[in-house]
N, C-alpha and C. Protein backbone atom coordinates (compact mmCIF):
# COMPACT_ATOMS: atom_id res chain seq x y z
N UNK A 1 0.80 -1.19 0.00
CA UNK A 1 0.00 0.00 0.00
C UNK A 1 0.85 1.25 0.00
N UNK A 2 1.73 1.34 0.68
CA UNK A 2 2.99 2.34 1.06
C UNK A 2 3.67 2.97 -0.78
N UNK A 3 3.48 1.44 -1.54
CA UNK A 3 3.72 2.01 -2.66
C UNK A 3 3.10 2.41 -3.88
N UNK A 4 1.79 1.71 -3.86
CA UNK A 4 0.77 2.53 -4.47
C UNK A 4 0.33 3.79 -3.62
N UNK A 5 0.32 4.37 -2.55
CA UNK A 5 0.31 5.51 -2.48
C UNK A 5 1.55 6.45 -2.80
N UNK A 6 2.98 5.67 -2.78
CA UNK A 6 3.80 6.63 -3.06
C UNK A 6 3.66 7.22 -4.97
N UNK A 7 3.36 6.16 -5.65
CA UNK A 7 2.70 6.30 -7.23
C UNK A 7 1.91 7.16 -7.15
N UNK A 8 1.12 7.50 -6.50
CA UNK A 8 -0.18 8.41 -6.47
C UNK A 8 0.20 9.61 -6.25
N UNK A 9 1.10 9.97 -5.32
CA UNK A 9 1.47 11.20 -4.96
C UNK A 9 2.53 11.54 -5.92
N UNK A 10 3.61 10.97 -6.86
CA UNK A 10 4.34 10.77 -7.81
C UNK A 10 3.82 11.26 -8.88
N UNK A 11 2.31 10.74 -9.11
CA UNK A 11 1.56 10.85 -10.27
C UNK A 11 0.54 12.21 -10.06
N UNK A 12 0.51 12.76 -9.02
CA UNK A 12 -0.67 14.05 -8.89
C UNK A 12 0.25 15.33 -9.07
N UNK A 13 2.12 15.07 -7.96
CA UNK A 13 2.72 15.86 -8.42
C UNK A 13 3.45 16.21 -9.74
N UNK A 14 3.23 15.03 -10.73
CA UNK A 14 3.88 15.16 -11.85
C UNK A 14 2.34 15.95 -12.47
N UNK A 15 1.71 15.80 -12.31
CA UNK A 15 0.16 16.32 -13.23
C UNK A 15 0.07 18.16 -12.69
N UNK A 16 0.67 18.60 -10.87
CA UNK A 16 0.81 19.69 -10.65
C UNK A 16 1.75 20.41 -11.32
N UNK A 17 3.12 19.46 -11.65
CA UNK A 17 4.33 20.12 -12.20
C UNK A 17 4.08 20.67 -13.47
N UNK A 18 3.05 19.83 -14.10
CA UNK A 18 2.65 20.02 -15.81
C UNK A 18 1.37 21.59 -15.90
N UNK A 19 0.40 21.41 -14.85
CA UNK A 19 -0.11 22.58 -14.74
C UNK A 19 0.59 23.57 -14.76
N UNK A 20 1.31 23.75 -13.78
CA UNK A 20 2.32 24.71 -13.38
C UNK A 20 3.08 25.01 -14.64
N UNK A 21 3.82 24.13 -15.63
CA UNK A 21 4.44 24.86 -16.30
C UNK A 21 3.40 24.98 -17.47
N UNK A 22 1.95 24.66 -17.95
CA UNK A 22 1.56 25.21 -18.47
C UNK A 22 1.22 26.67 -18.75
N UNK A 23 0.47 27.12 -17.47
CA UNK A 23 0.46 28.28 -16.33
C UNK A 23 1.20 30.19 -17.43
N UNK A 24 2.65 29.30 -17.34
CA UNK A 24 3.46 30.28 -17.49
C UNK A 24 3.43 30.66 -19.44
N UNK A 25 3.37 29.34 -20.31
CA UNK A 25 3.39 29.70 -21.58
C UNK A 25 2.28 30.27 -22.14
N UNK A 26 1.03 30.00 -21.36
CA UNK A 26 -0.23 30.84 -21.46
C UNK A 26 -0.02 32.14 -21.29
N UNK A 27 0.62 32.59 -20.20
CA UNK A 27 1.01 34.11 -19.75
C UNK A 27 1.79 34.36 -20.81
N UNK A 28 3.26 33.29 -21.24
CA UNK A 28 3.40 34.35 -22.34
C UNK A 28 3.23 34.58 -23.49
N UNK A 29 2.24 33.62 -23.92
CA UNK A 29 1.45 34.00 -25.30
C UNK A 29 0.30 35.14 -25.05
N UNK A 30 -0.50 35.18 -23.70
CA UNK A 30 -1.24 36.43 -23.57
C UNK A 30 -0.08 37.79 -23.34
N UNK A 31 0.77 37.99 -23.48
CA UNK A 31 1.79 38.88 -23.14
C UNK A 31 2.48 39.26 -24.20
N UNK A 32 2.67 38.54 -25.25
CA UNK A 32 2.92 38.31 -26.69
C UNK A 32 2.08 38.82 -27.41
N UNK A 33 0.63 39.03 -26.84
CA UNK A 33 -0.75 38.83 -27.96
C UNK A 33 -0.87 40.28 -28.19
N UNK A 34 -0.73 40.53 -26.12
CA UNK A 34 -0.79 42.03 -25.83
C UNK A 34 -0.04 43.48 -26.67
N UNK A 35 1.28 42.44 -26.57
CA UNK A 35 2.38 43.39 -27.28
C UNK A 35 2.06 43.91 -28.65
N UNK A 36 1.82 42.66 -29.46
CA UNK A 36 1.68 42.53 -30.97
C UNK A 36 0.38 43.97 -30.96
N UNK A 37 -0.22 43.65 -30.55
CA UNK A 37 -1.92 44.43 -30.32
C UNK A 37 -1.62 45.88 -29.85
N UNK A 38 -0.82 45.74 -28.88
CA UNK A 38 -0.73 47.53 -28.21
C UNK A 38 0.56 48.43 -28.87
N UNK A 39 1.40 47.62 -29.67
CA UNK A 39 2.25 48.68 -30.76
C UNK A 39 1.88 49.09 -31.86
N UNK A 40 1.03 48.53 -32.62
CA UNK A 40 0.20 49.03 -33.69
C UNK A 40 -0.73 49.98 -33.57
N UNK A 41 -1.23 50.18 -32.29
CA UNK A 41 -2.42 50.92 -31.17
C UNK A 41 -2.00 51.79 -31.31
N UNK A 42 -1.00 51.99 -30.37
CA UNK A 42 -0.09 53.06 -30.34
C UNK A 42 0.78 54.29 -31.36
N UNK A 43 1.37 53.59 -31.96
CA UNK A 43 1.95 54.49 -33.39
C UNK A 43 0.67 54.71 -33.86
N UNK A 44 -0.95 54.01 -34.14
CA UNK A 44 -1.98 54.74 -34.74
C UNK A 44 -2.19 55.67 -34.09
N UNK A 45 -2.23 55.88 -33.19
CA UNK A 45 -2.42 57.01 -31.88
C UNK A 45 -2.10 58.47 -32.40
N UNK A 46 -0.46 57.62 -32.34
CA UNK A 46 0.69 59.06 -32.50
C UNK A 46 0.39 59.52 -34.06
N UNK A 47 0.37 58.54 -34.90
CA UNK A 47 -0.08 59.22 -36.43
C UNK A 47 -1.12 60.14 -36.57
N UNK A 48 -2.10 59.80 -35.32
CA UNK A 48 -3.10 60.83 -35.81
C UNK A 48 -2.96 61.70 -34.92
N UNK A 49 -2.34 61.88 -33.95
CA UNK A 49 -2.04 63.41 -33.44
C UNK A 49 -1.12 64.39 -34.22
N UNK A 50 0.21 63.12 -35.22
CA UNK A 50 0.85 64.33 -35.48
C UNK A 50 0.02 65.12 -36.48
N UNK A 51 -1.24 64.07 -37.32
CA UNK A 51 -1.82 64.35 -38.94
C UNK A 51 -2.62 65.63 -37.85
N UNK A 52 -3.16 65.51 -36.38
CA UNK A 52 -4.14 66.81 -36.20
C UNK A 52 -3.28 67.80 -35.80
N UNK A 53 -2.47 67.75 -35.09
CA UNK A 53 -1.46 69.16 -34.44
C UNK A 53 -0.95 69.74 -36.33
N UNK A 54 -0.24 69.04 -37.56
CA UNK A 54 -0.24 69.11 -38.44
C UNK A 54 -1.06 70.38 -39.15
N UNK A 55 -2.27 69.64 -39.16
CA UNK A 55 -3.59 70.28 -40.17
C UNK A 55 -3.77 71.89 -39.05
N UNK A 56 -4.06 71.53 -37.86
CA UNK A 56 -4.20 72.79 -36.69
C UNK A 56 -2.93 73.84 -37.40
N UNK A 57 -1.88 73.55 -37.56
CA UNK A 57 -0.57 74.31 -37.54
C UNK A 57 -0.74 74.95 -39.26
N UNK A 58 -1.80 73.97 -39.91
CA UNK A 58 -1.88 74.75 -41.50
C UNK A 58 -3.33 75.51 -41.68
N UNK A 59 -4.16 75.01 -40.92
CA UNK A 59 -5.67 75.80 -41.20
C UNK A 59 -5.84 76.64 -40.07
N UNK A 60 -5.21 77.04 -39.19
CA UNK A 60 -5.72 78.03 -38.00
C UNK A 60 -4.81 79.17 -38.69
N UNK A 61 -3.70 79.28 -38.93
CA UNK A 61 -2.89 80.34 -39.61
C UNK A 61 -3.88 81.08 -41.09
N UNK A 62 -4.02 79.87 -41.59
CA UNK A 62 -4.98 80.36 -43.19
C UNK A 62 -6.39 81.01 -42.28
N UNK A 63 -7.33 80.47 -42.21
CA UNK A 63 -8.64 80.85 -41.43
C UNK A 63 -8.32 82.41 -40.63
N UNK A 64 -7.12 83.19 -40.22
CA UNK A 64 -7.06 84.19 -39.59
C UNK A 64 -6.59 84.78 -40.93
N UNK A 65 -5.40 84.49 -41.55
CA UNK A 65 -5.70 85.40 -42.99
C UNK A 65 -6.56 85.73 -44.25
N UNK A 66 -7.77 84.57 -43.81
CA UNK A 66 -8.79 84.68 -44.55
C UNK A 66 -9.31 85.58 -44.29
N UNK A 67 -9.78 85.62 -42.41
CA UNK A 67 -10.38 86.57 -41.79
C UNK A 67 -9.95 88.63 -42.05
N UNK A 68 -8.29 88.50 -41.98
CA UNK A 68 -7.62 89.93 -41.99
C UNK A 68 -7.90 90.28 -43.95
N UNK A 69 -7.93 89.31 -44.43
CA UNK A 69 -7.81 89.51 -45.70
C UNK A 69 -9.58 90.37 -46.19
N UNK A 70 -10.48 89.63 -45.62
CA UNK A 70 -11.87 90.33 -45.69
C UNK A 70 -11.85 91.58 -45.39
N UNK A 71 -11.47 91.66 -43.78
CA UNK A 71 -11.06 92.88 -43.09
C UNK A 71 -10.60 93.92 -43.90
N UNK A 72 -9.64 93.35 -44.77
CA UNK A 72 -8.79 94.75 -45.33
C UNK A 72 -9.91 94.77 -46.68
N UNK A 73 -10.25 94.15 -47.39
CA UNK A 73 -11.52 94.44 -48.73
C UNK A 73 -12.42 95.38 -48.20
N UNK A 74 -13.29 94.91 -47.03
CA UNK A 74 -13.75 95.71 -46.83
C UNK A 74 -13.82 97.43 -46.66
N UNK A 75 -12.59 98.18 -45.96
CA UNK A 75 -11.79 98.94 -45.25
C UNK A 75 -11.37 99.39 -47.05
N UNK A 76 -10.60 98.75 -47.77
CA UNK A 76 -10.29 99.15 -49.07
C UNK A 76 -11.12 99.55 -50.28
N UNK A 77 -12.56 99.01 -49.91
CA UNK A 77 -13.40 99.33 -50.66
C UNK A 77 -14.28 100.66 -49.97
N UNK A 78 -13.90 100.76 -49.01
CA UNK A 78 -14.69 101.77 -48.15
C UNK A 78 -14.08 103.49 -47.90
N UNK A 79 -12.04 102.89 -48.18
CA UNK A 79 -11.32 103.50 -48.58
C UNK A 79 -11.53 104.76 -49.88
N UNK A 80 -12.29 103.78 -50.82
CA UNK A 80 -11.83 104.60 -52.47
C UNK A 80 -12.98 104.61 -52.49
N UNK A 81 -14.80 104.43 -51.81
CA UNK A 81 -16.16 105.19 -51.76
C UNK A 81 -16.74 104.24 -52.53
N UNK A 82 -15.91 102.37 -52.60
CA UNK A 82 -17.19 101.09 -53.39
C UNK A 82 -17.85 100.39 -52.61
N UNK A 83 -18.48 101.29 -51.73
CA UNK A 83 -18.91 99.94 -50.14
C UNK A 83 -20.58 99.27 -50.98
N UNK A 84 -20.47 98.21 -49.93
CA UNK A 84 -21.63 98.14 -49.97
C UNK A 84 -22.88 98.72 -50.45
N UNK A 85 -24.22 99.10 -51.10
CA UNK A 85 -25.48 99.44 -50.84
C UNK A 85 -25.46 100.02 -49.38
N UNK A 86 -26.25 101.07 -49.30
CA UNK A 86 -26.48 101.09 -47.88
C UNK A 86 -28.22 100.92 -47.60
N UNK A 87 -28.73 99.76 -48.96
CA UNK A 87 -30.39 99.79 -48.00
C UNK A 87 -29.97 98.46 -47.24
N UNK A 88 -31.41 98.86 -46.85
CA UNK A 88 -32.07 97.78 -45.80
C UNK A 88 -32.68 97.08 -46.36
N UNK A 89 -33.03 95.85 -45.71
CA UNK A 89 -33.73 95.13 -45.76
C UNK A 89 -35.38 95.21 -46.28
N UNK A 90 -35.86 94.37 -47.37
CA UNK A 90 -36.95 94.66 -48.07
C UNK A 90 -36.84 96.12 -48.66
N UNK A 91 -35.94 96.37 -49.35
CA UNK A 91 -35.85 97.79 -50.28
C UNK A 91 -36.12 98.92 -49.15
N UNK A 92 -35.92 99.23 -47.60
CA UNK A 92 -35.99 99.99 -47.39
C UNK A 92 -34.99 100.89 -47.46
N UNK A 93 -34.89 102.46 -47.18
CA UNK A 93 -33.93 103.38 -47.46
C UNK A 93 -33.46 104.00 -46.18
């Protein structure tokens, strides 16, 4: 009996030893999976901040010289006496 129980305990710790090192190649294929997954994440991230700080750094500059550029038509046409109509609304005077 002494030695079928020593088989038994032989045989549960060899079945713990095998869990156990299963355990760890699971972790590092989920750790592997992670990696593969969160560097591609990432540089998409950064691509599209640099494409928005980018576009910000080319259309906020234009959009204010659009703005000064009206500014001055106006002021230039108002300059040399081509403004606007001055009625109102529904042909009033």
């Amino acid at each position: 009996m002494t030695d079928d129980s020593k088989e038994q305990e032989d045989t549960e710790s060899v079945e713990a030893a095998e869990i156990e090192e299963s355990e760890p190649q699971e972790d590092k294929s989920g750790i592997t999976r992670t990696v593969l997954l969160t560097v591609p994440l990432f540089f998409k991230f950064v691509i599209v901040l640099v494409i928005k700080f980018v576009t910000d750094l080319i259309v906020f500059p234009l959009l204010f010289l659009y703005r000064l550029a009206g500014i001055g038509k106006r002021r230039f046409y108002k300059l040399i006496g081509k403004g606007p109509s001055t009625t109102k609304a529904n042909g009033e005077t």
